[in-house]
PDB file of N, CA and C in Angstrom:
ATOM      1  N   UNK A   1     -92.233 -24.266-113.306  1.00  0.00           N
ATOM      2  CA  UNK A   1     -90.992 -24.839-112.805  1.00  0.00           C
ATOM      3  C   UNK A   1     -91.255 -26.249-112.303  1.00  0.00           C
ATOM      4  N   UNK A   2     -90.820 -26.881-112.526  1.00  0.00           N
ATOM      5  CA  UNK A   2     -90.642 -28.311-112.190  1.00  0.00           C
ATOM      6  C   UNK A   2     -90.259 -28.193-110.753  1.00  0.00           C
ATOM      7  N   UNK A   3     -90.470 -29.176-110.110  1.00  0.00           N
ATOM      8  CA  UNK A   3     -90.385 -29.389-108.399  1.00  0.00           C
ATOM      9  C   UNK A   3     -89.081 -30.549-108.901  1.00  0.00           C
ATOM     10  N   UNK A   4     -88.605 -30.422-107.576  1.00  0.00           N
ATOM     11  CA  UNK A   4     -87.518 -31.226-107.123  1.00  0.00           C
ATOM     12  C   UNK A   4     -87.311 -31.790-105.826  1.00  0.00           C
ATOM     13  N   UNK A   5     -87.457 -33.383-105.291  1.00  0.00           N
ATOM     14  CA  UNK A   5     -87.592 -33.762-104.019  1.00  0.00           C
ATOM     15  C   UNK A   5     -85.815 -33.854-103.810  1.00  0.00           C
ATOM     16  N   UNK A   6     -85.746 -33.301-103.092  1.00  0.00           N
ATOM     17  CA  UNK A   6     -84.155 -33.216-102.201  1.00  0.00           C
ATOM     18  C   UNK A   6     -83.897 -34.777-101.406  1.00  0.00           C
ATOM     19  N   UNK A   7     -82.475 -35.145-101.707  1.00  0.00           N
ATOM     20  CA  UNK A   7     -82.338 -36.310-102.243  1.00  0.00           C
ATOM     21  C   UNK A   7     -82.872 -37.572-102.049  1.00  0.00           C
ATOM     22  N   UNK A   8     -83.818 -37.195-102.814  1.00  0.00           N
ATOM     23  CA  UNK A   8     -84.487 -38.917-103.392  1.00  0.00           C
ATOM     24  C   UNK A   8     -84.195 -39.504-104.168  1.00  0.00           C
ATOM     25  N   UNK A   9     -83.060 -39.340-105.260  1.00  0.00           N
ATOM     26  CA  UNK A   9     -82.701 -39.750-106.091  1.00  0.00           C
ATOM     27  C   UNK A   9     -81.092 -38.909-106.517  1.00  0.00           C
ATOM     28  N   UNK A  10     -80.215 -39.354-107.325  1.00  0.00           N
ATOM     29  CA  UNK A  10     -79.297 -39.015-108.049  1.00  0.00           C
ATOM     30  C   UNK A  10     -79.490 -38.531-109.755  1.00  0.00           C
ATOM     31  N   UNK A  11     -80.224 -38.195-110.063  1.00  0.00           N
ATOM     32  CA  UNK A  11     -80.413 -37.916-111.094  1.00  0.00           C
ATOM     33  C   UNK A  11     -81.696 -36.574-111.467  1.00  0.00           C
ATOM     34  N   UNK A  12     -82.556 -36.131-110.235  1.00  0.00           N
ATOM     35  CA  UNK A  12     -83.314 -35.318-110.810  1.00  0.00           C
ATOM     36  C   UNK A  12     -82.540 -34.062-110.713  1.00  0.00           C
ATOM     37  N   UNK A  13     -83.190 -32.856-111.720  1.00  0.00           N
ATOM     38  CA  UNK A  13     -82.645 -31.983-111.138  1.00  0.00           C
ATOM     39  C   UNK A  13     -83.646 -30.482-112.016  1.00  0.00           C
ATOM     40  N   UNK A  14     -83.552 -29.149-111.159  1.00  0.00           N
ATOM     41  CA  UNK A  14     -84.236 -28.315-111.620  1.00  0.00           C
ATOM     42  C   UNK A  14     -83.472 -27.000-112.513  1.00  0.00           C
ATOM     43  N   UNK A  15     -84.046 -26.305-113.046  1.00  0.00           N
ATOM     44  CA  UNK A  15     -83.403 -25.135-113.019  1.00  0.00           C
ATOM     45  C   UNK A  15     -84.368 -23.728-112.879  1.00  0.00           C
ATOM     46  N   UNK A  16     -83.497 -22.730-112.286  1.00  0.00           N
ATOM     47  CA  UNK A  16     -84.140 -21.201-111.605  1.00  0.00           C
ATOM     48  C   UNK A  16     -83.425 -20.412-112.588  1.00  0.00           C
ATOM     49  N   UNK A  17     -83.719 -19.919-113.499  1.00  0.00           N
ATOM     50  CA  UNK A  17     -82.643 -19.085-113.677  1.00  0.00           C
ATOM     51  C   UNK A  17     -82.102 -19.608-114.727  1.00  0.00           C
ATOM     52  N   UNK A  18     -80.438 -19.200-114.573  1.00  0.00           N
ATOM     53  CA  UNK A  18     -79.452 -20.001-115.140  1.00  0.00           C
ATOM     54  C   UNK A  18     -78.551 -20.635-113.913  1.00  0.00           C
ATOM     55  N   UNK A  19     -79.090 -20.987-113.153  1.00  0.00           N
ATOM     56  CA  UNK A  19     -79.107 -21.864-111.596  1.00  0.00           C
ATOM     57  C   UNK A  19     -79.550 -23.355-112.162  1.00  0.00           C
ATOM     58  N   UNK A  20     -78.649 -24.215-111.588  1.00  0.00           N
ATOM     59  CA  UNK A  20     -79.261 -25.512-111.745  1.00  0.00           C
ATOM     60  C   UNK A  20     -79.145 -25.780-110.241  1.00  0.00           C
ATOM     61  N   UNK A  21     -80.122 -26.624-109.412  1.00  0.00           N
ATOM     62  CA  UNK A  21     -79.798 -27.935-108.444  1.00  0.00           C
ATOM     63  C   UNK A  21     -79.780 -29.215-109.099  1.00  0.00           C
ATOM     64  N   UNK A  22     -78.888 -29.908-108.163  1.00  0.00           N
ATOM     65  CA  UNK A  22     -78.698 -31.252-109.153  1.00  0.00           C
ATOM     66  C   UNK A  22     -78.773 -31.837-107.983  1.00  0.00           C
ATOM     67  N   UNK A  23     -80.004 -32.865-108.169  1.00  0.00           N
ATOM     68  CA  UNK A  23     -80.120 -33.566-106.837  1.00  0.00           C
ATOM     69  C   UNK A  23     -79.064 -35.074-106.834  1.00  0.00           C
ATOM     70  N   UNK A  24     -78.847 -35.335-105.415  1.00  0.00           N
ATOM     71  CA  UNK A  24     -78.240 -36.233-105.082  1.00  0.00           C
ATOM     72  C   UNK A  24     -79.178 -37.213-103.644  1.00  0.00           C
ATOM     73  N   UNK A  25     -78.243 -38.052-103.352  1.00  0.00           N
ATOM     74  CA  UNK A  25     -79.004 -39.000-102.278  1.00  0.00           C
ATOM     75  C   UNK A  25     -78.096 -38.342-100.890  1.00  0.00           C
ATOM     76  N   UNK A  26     -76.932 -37.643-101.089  1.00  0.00           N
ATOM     77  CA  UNK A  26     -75.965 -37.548-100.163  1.00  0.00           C
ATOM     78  C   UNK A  26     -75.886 -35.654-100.181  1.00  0.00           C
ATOM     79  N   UNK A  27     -76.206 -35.335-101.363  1.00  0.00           N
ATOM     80  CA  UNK A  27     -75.716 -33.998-101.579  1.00  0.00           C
ATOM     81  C   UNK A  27     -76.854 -33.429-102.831  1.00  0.00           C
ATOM     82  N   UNK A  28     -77.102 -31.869-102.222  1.00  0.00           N
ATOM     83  CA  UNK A  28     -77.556 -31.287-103.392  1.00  0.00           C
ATOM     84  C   UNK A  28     -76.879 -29.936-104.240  1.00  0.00           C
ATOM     85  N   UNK A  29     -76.220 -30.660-105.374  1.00  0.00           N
ATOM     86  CA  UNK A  29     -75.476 -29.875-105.583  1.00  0.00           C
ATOM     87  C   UNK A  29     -76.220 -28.286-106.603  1.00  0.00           C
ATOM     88  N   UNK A  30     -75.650 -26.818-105.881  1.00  0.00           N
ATOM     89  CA  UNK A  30     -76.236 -26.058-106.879  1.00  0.00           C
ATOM     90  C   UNK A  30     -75.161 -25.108-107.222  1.00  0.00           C
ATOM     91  N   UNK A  31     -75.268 -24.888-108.458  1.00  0.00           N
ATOM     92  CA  UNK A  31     -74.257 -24.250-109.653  1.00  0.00           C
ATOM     93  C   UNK A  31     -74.786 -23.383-110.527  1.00  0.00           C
ATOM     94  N   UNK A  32     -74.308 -22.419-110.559  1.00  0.00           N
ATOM     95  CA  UNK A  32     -74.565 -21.596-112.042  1.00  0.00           C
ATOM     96  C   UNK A  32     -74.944 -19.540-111.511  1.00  0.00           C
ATOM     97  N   UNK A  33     -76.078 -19.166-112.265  1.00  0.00           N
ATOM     98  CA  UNK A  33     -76.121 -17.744-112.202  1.00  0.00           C
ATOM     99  C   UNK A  33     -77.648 -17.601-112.002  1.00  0.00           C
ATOM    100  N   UNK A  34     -77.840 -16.663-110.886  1.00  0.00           N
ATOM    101  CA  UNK A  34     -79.797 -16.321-111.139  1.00  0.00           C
ATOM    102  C   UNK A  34     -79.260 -14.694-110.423  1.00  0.00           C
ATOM    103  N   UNK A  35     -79.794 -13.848-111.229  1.00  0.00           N
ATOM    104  CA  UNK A  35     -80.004 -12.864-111.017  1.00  0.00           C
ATOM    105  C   UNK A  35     -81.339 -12.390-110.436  1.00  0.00           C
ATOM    106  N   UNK A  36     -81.244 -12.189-109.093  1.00  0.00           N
ATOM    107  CA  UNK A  36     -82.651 -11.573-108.529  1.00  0.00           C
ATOM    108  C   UNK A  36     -82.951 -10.656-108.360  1.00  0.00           C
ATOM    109  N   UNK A  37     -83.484 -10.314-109.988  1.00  0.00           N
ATOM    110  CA  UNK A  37     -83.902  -8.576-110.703  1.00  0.00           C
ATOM    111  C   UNK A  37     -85.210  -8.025-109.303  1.00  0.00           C
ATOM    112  N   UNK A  38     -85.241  -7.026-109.447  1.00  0.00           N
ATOM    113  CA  UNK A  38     -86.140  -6.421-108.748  1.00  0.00           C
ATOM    114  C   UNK A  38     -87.696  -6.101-109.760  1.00  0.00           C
ATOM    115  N   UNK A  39     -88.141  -7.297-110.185  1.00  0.00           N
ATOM    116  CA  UNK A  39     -89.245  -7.098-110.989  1.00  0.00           C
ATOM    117  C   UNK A  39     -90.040  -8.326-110.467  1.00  0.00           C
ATOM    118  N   UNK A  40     -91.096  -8.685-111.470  1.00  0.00           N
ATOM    119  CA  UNK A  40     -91.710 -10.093-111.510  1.00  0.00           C
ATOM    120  C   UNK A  40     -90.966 -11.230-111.958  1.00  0.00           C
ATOM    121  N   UNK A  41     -90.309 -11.143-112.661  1.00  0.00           N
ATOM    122  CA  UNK A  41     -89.514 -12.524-112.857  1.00  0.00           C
ATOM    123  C   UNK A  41     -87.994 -12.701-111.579  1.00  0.00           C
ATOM    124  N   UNK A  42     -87.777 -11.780-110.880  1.00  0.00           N
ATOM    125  CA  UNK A  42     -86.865 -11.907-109.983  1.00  0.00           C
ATOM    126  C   UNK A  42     -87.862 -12.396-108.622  1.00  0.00           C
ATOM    127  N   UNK A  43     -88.944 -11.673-108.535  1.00  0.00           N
ATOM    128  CA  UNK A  43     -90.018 -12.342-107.335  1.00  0.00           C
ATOM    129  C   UNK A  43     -90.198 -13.839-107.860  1.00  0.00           C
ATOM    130  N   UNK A  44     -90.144 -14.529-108.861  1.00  0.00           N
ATOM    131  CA  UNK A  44     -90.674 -15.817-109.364  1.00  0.00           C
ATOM    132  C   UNK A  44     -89.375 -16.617-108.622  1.00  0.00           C
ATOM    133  N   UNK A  45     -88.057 -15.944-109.565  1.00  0.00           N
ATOM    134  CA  UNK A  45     -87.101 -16.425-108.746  1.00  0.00           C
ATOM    135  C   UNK A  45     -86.671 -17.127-107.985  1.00  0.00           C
ATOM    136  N   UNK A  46     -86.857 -15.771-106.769  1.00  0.00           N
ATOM    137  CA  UNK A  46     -86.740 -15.683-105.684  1.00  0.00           C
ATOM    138  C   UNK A  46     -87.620 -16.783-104.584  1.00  0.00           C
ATOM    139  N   UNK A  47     -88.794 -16.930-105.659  1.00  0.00           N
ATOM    140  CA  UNK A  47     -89.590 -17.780-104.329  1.00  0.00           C
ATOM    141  C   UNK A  47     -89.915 -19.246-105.026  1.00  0.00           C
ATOM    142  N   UNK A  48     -88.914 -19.697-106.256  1.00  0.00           N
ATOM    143  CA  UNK A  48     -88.890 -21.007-106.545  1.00  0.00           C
ATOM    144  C   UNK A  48     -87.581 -21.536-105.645  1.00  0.00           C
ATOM    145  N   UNK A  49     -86.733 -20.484-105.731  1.00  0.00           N
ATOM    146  CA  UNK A  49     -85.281 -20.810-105.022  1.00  0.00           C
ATOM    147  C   UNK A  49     -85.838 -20.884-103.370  1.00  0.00           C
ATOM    148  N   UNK A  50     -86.284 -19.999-102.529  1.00  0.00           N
ATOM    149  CA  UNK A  50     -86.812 -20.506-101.543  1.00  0.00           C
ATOM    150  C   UNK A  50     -87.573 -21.392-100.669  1.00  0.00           C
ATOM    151  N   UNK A  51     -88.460 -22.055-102.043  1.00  0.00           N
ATOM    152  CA  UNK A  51     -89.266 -23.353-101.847  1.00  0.00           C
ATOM    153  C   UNK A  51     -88.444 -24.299-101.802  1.00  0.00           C
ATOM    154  N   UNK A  52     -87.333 -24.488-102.812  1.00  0.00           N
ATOM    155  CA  UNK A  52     -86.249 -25.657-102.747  1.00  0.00           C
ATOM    156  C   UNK A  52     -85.584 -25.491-101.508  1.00  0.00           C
ATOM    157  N   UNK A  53     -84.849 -24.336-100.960  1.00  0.00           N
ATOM    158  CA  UNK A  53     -84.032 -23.991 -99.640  1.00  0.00           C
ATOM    159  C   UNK A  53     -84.725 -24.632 -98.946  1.00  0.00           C
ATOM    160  N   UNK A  54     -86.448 -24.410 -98.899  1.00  0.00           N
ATOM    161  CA  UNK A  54     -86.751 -24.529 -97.415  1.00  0.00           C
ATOM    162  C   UNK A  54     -87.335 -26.266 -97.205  1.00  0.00           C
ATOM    163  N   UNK A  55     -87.350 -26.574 -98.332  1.00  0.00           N
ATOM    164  CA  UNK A  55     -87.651 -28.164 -98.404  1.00  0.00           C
ATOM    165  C   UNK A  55     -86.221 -28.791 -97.879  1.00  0.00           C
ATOM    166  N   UNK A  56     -85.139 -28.554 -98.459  1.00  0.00           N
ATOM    167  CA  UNK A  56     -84.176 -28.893 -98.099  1.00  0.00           C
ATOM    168  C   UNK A  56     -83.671 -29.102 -96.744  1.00  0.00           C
ATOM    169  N   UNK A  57     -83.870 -27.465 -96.273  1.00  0.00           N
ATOM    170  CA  UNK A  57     -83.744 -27.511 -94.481  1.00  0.00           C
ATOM    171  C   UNK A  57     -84.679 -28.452 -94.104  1.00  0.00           C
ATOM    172  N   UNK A  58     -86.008 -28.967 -94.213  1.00  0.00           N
ATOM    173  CA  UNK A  58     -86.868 -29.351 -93.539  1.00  0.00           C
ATOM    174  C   UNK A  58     -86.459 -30.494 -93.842  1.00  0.00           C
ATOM    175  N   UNK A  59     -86.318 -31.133 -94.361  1.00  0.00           N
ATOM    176  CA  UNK A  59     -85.730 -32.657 -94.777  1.00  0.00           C
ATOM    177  C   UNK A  59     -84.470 -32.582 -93.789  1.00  0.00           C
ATOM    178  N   UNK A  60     -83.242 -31.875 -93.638  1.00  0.00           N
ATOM    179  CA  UNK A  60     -82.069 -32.081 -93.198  1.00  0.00           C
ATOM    180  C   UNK A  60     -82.447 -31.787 -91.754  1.00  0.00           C
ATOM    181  N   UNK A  61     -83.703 -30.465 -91.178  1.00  0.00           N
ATOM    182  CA  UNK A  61     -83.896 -31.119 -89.551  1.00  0.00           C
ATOM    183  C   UNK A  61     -84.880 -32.571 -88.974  1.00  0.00           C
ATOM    184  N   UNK A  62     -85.160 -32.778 -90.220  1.00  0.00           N
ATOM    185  CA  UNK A  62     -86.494 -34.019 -89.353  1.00  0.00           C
ATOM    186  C   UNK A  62     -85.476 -35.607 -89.141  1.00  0.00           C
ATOM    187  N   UNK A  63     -83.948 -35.229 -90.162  1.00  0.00           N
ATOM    188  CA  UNK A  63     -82.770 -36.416 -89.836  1.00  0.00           C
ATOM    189  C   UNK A  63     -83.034 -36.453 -88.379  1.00  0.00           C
ATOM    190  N   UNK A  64     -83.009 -37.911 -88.111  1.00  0.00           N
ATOM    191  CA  UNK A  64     -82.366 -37.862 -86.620  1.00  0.00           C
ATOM    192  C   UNK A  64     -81.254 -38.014 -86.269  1.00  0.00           C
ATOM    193  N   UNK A  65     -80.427 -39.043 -87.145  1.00  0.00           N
ATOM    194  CA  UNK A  65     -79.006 -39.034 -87.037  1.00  0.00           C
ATOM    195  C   UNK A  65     -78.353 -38.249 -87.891  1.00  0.00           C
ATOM    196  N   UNK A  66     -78.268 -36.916 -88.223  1.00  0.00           N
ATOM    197  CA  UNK A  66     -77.746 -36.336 -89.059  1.00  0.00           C
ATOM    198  C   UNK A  66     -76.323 -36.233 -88.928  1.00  0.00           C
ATOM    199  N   UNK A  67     -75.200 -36.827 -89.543  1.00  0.00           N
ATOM    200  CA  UNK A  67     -73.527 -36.916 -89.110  1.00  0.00           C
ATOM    201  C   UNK A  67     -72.993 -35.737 -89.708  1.00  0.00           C
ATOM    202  N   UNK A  68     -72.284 -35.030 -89.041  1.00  0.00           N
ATOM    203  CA  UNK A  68     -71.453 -33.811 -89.405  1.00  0.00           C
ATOM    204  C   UNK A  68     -71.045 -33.464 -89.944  1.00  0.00           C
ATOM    205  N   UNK A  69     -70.169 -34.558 -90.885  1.00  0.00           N
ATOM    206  CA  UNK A  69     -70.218 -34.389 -92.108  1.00  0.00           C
ATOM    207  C   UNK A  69     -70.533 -35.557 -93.147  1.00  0.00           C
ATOM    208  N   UNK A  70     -70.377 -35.519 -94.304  1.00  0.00           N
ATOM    209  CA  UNK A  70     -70.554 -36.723 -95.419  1.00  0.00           C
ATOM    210  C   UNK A  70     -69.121 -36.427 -96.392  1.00  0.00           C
ATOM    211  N   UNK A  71     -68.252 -37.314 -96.976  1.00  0.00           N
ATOM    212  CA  UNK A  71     -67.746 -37.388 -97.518  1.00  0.00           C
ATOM    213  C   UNK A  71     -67.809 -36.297 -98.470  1.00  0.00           C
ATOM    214  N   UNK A  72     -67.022 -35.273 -99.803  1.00  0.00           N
ATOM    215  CA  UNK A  72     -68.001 -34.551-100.904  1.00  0.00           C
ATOM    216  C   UNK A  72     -68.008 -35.806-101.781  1.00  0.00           C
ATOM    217  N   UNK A  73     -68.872 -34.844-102.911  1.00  0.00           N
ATOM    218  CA  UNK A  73     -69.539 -36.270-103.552  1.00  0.00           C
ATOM    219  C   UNK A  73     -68.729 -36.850-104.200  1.00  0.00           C
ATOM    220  N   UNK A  74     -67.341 -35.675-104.863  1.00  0.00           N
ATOM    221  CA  UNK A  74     -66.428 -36.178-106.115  1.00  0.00           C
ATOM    222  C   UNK A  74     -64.863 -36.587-105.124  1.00  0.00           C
ATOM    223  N   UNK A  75     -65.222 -37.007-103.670  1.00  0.00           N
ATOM    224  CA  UNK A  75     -64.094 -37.215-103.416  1.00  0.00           C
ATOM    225  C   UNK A  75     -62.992 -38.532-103.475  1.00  0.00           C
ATOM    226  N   UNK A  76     -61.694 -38.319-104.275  1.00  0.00           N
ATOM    227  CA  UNK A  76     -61.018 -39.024-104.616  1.00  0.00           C
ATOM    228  C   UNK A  76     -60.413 -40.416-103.583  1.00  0.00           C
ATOM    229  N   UNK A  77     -60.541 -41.709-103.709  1.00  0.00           N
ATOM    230  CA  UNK A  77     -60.969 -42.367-103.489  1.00  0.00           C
ATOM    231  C   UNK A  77     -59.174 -43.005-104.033  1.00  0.00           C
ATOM    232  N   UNK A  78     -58.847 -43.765-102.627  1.00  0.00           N
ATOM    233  CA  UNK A  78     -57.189 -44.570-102.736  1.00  0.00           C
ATOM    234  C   UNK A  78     -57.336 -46.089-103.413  1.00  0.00           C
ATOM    235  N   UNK A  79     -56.602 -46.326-104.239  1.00  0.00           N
ATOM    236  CA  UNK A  79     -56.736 -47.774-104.540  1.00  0.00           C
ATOM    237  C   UNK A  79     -55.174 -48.208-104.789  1.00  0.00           C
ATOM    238  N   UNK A  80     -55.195 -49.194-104.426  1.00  0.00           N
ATOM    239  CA  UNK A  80     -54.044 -50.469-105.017  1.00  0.00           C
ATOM    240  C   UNK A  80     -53.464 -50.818-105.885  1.00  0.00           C
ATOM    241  N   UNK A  81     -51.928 -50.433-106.336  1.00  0.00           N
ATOM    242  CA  UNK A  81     -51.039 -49.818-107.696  1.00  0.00           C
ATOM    243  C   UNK A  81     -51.579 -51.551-108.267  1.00  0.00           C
ATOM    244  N   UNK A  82     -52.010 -51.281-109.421  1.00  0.00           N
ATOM    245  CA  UNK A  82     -52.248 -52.511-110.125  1.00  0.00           C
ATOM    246  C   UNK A  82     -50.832 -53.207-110.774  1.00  0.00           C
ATOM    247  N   UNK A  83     -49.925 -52.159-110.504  1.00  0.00           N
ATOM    248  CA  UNK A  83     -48.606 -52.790-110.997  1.00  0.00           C
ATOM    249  C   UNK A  83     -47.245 -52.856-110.226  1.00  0.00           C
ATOM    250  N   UNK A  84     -47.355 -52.810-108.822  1.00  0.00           N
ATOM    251  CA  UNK A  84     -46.827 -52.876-108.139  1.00  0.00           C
ATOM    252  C   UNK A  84     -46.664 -54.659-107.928  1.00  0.00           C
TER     253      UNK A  84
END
């Protein structure tokens, strides 16, 4: 599995599964399906998805100014009737 640094960039991103994270600088977005079978490939899973979780938390407590919230990433944005 490929590693993924939580957001250092806008463009990397991993997949678990049929789970993607899609890293961002503001947001890490994750989407899709992982089934965590009760075998060896659900333990693999399970503890690639937890390495990313816990990098994540650890990055988001060592913020010092961490603000409450952030904008989402796809949020729609007012502009000026060009034909008005």
């Amino acid at each position: 599995m490929a590693s993924l640094k939580p957001y250092a960039d806008d463009a990397a991103s991993v997949q678990i599964g049929e789970m993607t994270l899609e890293n961002g600088r503001d947001c890490v977005a994750v989407y899709g399906n992982l089934d965590l079978t009760r075998d060896r490939a659900g333990l693999a899973h399970a503890r690639a998805l937890k390495a990313v979780l816990e990098e994540i938390v650890r990055i988001l407590e060592a913020e010092p100014h961490l603000p409450s919230r952030v904008p989402p990433p796809n949020a729609p944005k007012q502009v000026k009737n060009p034909f008005a």
